[in-house]
N, C-alpha and C. Protein backbone atom coordinates (compact mmCIF):
# COMPACT_ATOMS: atom_id res chain seq x y z
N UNK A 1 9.76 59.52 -33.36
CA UNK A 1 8.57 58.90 -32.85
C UNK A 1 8.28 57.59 -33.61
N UNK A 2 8.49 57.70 -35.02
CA UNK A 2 8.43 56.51 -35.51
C UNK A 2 9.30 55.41 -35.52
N UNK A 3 10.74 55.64 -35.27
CA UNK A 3 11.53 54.76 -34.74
C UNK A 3 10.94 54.44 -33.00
N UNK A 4 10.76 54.62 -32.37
CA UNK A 4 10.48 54.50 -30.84
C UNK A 4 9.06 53.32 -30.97
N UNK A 5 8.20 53.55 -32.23
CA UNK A 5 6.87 52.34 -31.95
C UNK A 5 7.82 51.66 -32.77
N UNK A 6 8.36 51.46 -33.97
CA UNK A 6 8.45 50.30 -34.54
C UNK A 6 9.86 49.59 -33.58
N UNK A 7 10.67 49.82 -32.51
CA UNK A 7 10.97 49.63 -31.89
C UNK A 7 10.37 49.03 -30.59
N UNK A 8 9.14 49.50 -30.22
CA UNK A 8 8.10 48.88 -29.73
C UNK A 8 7.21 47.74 -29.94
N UNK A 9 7.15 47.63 -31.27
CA UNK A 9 6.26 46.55 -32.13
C UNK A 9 7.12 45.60 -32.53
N UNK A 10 8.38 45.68 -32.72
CA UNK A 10 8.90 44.40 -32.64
C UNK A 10 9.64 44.00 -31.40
N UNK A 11 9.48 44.63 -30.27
CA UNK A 11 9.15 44.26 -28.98
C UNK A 11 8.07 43.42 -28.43
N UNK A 12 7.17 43.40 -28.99
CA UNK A 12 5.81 42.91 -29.02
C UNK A 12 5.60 42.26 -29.54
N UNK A 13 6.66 41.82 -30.75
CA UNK A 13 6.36 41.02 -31.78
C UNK A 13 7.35 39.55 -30.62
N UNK A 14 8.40 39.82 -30.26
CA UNK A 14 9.41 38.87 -29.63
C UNK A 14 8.29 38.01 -28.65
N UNK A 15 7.84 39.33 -27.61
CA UNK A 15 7.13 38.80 -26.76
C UNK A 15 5.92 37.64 -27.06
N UNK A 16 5.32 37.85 -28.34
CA UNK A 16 4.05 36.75 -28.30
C UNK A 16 4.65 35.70 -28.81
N UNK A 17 6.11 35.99 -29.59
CA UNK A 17 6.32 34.65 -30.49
C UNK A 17 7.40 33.93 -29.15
N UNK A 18 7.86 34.78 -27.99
CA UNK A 18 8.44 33.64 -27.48
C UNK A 18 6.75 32.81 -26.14
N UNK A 19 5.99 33.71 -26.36
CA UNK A 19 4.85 32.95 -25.27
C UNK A 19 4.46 31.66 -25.91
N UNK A 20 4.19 31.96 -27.50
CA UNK A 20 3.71 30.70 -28.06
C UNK A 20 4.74 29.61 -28.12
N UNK A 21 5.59 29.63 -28.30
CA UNK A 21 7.18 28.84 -28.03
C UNK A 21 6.79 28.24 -26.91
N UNK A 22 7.07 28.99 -25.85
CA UNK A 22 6.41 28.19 -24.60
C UNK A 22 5.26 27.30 -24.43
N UNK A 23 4.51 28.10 -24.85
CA UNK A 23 3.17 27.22 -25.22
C UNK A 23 3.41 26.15 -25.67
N UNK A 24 3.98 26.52 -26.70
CA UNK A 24 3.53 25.06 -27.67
C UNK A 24 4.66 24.16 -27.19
N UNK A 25 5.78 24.58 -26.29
CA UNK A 25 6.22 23.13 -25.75
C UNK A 25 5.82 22.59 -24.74
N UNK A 26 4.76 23.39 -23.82
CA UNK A 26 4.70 22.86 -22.96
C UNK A 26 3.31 22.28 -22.67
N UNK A 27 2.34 22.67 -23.99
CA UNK A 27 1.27 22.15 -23.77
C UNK A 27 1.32 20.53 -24.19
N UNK A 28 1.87 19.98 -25.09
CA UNK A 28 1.97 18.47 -25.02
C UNK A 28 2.62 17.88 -24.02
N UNK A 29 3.53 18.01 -23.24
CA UNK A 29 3.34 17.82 -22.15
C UNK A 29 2.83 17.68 -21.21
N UNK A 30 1.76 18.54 -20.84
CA UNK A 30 0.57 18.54 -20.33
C UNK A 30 -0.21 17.74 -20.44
N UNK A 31 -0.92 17.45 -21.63
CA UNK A 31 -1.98 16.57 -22.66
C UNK A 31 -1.10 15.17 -22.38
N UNK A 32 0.41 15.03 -22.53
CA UNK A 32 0.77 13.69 -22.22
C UNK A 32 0.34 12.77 -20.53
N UNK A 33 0.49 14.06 -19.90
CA UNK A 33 0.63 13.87 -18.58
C UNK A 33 -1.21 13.54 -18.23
N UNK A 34 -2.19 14.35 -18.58
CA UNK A 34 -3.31 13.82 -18.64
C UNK A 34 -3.68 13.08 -18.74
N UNK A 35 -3.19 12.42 -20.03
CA UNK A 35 -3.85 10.85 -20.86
C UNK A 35 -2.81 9.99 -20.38
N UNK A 36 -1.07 9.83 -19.18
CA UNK A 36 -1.23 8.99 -18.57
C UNK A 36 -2.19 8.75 -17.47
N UNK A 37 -2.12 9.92 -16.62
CA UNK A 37 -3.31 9.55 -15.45
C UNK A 37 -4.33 9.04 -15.62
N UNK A 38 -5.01 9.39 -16.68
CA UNK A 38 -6.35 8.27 -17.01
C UNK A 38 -6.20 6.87 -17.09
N UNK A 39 -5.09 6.85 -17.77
CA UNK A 39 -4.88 4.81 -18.10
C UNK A 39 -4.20 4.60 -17.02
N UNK A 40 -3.75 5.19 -15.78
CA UNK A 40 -3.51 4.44 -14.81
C UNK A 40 -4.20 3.97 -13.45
N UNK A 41 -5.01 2.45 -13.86
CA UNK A 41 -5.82 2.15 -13.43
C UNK A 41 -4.72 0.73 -12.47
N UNK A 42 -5.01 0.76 -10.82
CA UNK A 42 -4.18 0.54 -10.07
C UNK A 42 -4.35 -0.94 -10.19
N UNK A 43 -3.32 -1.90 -10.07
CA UNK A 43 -3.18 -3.44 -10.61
C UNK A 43 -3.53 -3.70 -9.37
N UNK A 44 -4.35 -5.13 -9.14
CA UNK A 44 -5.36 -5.71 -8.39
C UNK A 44 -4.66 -6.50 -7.48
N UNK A 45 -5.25 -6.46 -6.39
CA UNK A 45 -4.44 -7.22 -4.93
C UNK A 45 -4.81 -9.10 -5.18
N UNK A 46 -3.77 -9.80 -5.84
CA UNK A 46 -4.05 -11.47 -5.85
C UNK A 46 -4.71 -12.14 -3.99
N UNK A 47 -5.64 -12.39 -4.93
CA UNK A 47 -6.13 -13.15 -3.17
C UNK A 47 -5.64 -14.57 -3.17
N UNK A 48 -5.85 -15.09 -3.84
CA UNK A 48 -5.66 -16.70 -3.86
C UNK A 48 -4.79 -16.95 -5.53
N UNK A 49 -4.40 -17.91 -5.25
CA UNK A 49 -3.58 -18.48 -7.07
C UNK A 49 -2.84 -19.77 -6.62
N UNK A 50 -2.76 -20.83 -7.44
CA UNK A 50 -2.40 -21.92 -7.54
C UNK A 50 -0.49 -21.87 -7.36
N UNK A 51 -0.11 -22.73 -7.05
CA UNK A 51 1.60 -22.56 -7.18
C UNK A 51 2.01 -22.81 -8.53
N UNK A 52 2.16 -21.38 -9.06
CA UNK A 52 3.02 -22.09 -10.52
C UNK A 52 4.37 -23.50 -10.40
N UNK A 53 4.15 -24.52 -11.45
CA UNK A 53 5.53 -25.31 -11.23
C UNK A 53 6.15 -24.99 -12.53
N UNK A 54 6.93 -25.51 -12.34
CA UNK A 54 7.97 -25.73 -13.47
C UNK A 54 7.32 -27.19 -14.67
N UNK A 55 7.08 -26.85 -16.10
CA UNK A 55 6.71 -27.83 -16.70
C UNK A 55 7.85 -29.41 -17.00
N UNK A 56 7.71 -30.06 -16.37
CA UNK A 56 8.34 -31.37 -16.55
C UNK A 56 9.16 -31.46 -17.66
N UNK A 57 8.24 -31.80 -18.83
CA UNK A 57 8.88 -31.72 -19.68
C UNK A 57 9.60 -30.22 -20.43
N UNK A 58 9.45 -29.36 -19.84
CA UNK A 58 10.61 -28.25 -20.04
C UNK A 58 12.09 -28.55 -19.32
N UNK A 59 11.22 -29.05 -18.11
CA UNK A 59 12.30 -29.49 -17.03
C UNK A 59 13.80 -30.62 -17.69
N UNK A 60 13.17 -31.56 -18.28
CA UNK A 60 14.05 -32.44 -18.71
C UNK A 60 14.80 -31.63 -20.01
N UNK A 61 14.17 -31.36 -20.88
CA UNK A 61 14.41 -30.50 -22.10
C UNK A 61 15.38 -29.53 -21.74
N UNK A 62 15.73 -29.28 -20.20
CA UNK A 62 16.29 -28.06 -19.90
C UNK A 62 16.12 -26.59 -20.59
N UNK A 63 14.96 -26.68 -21.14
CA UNK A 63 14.28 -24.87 -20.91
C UNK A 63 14.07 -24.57 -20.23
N UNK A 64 14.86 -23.27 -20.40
CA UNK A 64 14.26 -22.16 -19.73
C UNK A 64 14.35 -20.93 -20.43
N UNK A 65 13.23 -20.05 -19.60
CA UNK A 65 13.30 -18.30 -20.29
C UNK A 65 11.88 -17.85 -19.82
N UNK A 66 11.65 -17.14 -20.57
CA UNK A 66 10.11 -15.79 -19.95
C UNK A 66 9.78 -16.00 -20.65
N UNK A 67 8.61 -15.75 -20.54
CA UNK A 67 6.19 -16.14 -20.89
C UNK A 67 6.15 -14.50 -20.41
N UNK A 68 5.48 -13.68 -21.33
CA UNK A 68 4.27 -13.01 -20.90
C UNK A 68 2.97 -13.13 -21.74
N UNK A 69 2.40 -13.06 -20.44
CA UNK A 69 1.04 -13.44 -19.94
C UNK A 69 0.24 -12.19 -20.11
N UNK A 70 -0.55 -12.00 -21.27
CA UNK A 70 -1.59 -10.76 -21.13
C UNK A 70 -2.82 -11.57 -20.15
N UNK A 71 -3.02 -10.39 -19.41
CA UNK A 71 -4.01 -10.79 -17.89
C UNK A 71 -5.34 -9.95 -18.57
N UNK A 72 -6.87 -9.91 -18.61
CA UNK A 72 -8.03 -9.34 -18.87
C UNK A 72 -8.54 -9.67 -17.29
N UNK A 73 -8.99 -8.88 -16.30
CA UNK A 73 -9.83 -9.40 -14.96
C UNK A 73 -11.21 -8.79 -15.27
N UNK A 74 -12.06 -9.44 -14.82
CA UNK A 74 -13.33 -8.36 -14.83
C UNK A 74 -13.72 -7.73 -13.12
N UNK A 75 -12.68 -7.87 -12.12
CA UNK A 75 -13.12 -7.30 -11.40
C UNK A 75 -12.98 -8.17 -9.78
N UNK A 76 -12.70 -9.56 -10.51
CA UNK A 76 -12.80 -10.38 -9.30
C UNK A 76 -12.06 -11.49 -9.78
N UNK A 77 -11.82 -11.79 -11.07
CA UNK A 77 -10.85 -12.72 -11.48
C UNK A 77 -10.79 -12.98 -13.12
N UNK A 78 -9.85 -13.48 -13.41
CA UNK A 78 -9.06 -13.48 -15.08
C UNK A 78 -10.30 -13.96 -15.61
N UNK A 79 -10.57 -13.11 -16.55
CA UNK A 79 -11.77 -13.82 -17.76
C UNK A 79 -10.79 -14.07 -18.81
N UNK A 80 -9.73 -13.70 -19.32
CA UNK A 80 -9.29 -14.33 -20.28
C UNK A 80 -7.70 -13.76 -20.02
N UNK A 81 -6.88 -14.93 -21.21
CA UNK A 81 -5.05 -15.01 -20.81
C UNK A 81 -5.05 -14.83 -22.47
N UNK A 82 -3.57 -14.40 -22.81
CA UNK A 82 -3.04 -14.52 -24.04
C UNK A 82 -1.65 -14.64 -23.30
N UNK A 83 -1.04 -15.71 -24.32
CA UNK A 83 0.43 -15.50 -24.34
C UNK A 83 1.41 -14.46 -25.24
N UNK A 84 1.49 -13.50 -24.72
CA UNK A 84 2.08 -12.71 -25.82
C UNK A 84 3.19 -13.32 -26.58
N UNK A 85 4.70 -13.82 -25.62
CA UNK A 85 5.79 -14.66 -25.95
C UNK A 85 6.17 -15.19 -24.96
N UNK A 86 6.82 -16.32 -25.78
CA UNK A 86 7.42 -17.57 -24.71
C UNK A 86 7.65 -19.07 -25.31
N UNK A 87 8.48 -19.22 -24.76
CA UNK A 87 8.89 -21.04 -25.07
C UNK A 87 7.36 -21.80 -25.22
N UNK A 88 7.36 -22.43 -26.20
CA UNK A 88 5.88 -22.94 -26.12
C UNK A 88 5.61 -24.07 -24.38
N UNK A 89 7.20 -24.73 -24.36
CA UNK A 89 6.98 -25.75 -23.21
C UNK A 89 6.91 -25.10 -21.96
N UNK A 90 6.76 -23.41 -21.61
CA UNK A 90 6.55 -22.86 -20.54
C UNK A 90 5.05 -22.25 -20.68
N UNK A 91 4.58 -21.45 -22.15
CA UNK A 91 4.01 -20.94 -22.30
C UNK A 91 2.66 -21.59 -21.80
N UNK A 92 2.07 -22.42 -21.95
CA UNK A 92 1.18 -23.27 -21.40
C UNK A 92 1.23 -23.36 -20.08
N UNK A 93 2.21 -24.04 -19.34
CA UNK A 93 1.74 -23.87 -17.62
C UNK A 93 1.73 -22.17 -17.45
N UNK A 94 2.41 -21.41 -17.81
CA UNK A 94 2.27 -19.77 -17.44
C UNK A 94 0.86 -19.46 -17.48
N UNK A 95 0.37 -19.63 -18.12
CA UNK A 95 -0.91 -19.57 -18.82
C UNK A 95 -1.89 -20.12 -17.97
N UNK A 96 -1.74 -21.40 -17.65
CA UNK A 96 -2.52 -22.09 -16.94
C UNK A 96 -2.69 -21.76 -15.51
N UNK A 97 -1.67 -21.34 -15.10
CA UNK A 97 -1.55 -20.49 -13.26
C UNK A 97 -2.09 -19.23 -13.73
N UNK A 98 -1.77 -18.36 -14.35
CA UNK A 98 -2.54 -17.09 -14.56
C UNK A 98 -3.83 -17.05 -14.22
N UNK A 99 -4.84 -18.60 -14.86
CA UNK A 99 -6.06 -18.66 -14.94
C UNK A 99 -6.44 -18.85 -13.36
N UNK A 100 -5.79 -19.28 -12.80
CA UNK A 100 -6.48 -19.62 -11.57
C UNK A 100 -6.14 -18.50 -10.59
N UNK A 101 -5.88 -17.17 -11.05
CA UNK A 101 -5.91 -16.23 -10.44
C UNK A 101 -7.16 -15.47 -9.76
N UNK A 102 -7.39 -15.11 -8.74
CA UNK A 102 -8.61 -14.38 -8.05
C UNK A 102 -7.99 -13.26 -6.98
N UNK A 103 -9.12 -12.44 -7.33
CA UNK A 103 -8.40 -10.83 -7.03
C UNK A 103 -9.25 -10.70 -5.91
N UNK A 104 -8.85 -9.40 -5.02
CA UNK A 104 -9.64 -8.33 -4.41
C UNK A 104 -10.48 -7.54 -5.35
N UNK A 105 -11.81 -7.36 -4.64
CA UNK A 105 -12.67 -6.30 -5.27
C UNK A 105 -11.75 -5.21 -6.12
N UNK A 106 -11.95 -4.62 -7.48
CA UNK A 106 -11.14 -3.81 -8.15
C UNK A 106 -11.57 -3.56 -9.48
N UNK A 107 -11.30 -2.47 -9.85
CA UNK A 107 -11.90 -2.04 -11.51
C UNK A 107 -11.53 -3.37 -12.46
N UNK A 108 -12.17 -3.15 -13.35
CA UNK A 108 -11.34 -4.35 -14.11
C UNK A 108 -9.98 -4.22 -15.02
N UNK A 109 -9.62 -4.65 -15.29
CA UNK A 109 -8.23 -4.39 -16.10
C UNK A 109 -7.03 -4.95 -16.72
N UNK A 110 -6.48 -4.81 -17.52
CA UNK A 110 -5.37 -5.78 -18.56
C UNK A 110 -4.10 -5.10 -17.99
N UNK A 111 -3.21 -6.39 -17.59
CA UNK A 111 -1.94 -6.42 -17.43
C UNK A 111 -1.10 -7.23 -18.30
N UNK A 112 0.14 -6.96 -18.26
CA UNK A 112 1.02 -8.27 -18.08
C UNK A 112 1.41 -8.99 -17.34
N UNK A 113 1.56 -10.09 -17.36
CA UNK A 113 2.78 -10.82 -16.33
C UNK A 113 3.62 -11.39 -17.18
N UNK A 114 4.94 -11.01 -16.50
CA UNK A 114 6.06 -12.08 -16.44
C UNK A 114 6.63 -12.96 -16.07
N UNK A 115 6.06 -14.65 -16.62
CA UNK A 115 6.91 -15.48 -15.93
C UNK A 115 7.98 -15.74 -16.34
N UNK A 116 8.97 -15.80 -15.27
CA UNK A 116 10.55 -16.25 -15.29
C UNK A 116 10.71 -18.08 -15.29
N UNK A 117 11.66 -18.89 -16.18
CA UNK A 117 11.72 -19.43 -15.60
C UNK A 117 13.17 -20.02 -15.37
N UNK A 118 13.61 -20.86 -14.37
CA UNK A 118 14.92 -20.86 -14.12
C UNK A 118 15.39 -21.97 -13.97
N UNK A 119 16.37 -22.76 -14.85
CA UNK A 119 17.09 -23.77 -13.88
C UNK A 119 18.75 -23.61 -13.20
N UNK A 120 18.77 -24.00 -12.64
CA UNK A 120 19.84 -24.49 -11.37
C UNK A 120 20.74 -25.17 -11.16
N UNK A 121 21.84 -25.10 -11.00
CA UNK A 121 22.90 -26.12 -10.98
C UNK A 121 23.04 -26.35 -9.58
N UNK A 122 22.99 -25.64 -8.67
CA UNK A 122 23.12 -25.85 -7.07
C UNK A 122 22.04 -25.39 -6.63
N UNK A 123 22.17 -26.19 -5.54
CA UNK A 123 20.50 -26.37 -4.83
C UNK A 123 20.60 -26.62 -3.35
N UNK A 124 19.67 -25.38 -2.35
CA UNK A 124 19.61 -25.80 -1.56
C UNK A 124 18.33 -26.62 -1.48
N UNK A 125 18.12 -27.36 -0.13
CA UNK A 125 16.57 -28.20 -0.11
C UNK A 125 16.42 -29.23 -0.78
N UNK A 126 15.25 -29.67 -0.98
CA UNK A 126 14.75 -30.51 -1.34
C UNK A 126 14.53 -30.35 -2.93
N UNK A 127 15.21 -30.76 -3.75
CA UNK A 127 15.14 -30.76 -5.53
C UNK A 127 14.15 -31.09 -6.13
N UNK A 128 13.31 -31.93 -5.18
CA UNK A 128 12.14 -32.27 -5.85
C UNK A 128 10.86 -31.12 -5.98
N UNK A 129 11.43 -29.71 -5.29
CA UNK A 129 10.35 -28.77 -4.60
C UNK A 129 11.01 -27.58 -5.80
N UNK A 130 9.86 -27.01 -6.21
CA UNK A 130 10.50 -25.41 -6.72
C UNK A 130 10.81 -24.69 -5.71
N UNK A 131 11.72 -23.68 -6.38
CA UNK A 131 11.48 -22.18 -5.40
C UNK A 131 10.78 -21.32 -6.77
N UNK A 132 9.68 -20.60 -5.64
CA UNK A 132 8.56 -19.94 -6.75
C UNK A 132 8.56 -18.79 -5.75
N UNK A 133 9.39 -17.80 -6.62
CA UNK A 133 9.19 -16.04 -6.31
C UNK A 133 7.82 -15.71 -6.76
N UNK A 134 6.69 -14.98 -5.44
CA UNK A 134 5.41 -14.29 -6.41
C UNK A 134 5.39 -12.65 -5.58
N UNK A 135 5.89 -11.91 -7.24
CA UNK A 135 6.20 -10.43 -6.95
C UNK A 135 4.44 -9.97 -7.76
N UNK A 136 3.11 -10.50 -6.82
CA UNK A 136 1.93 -9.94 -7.70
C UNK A 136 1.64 -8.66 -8.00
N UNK A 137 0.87 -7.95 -9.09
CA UNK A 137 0.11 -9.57 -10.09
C UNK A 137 1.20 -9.33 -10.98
N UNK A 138 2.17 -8.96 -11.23
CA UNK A 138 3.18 -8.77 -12.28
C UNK A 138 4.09 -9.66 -13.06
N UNK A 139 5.17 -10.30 -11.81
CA UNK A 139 6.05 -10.52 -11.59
C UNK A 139 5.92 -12.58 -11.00
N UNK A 140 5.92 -13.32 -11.59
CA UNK A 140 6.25 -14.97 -10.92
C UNK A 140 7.42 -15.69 -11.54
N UNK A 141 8.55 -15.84 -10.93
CA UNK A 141 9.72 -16.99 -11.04
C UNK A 141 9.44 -18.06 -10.37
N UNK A 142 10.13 -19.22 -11.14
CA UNK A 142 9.82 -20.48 -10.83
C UNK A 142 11.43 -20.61 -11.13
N UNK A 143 12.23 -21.44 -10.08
CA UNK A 143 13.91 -22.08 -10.53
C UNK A 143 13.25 -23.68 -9.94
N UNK A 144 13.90 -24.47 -10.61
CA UNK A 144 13.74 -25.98 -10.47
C UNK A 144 15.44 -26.56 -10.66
N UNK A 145 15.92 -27.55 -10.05
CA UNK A 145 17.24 -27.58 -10.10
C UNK A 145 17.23 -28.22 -11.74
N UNK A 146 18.17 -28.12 -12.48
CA UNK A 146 18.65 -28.26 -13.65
C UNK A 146 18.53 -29.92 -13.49
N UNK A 147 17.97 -30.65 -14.40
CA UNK A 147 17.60 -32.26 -14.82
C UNK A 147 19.09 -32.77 -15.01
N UNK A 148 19.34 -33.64 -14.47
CA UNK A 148 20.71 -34.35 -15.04
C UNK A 148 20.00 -35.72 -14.96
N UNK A 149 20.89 -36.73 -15.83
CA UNK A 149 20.66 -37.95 -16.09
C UNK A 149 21.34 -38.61 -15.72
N UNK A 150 20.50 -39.47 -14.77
CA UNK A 150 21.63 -40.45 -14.26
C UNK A 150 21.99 -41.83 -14.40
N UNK A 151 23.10 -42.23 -14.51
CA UNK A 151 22.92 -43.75 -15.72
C UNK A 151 23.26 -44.80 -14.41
């Protein structure tokens, strides 16, 4: 009889220590999955925004590369920009189109954006014109054909 409970009790003993096992892996998981849904607050429909260009003098300089753009909206448009990183000779116009961003009605909220920027060795069109990809509010490329000098 006494072999048969303590055979029992560490039956009992397996059972709670594998529930808490479970538990305890699967409750942070949980708690992770919570506290994303809260911070995901849905990025704002761009109503209007200026055409990013390509900065001139990046242009000649032949820079290029990525700007992000920390975005603050209050709801209807950018109250404030930071450049997180970037070429200083992009970082400024990135910056400057960001500002003239205006949203759809929407919570308020901080993003990033990434501007791309690109030059070109072949070109269709008109060279004097960018091509400006806008993947909003995230995402803006600018390609400008690559500056050559002509003597």
């Amino acid at each position: 009889m006494a072999e048969l409970t303590s055979k029992r009790a560490n039956a009992m003993k397996g059972f709670w220590l594998c529930r808490v096992l479970v538990i305890w892996t699967i409750l942070p998981l949980a708690n992770w999955s919570a506290v994303a849904q809260q911070s995901s607050v849905a990025l704002p429909k761009v109503s209007s925004a200026q055409v990013p260009l390509y900065p001139p003098v990046a242009r000649v300089a032949n820079v290029e590369g990525v700007v992000h753009v920390k975005v603050t909206t209050d709801g209807h448009r950018v109250v404030s920009t930071q450049v997180e990183d970037g070429n200083k000779l992009l970082a400024a116009s990135a910056e400057d189109n960001a500002k003239t961003w205006q949203f759809s009605l929407h919570e308020p909220v901080t993003f990033t954006v990434t501007y791309t920027y690109k030059l070109l060795t072949e070109w269709k069109g008109n060279p004097d014109n960018p091509i400006v990809v806008l993947r909003f509010p995230t995402e803006v490329e600018v390609s400008r054909m690559r500056w050559v000098e002509h003597n």
